[in-house]
Protein backbone atom coordinates (compact mmCIF):
# COMPACT_ATOMS: atom_id res chain seq x y z
CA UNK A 1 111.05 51.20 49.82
CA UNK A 2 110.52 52.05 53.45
CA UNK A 3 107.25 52.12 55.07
CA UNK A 4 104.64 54.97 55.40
CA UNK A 5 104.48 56.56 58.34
CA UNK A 6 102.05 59.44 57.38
CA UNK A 7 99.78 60.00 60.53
CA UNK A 8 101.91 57.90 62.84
CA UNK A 9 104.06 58.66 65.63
CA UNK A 10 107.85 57.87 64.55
CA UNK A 11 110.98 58.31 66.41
CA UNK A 12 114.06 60.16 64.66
CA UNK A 13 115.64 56.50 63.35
CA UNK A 14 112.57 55.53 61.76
CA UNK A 15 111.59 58.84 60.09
CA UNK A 16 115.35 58.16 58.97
CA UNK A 17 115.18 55.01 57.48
CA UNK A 18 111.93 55.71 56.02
CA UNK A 19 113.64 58.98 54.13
CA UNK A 20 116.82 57.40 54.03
CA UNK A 21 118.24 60.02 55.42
CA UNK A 22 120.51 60.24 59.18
CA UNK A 23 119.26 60.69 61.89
CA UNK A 24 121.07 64.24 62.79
CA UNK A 25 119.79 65.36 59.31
CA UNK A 26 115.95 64.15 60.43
CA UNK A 27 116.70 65.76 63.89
CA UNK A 28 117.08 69.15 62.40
CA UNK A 29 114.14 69.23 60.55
CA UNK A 30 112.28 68.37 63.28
CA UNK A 31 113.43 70.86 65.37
CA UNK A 32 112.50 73.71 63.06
CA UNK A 33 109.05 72.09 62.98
CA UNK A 34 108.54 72.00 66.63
CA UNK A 35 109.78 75.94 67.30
CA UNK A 36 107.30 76.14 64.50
CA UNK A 37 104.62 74.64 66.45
CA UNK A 38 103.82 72.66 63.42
CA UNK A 39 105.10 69.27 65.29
CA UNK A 40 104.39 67.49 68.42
CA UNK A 41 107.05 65.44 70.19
CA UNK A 42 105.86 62.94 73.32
CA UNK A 43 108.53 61.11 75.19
CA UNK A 44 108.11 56.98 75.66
CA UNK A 45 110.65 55.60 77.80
CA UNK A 46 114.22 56.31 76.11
CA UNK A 47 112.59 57.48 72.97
CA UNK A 48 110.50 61.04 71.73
CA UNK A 49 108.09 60.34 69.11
CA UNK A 50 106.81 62.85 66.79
CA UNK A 51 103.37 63.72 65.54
CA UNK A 52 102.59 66.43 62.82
CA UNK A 53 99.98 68.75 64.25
CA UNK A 54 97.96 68.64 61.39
CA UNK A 55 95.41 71.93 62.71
CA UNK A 56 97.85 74.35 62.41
CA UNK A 57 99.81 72.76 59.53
CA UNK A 58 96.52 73.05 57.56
CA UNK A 59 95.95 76.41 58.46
CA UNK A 60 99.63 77.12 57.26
CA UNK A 61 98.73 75.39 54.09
CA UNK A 62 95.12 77.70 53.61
CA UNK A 63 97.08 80.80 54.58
CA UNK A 64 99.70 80.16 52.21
CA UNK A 65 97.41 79.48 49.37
CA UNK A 66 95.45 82.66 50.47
CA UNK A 67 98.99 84.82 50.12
CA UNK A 68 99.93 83.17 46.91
CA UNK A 69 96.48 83.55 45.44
CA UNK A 70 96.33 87.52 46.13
């Protein structure tokens, strides 16, 4: 099993080997999550790593509740 990388920064490759998925799948994803503004990528040296910006993808998760619950 590949290692946890909940509340880490990961590149594409390891968010792909920790899904076991490739990397141009992972890369789409997290695309749609960044023009969501749910996702936060920082560039070190030759490689972007990616955060979850967990304000406003808890917000998304109260709102959705809120919706679902009405």
């Amino acid at each position: 099993m590949a290692a946890d990388h909940t509340g880490d920064a990961c590149t594409t490759g390891e968010l792909a080997q920790a899904w076991e998925l490739s990397p141009p799948e992972v890369s789409r994803h997290l695309a749609v999550l960044r023009r969501a503004g749910l996702l936060t990528a920082r560039r070190h040296g030759r490689y972007v790593r990616y955060t979850l910006n967990l304000p406003d993808l808890t917000a998304l998760g109260a709102d959705l509740l809120t919706a679902v619950l009405r």
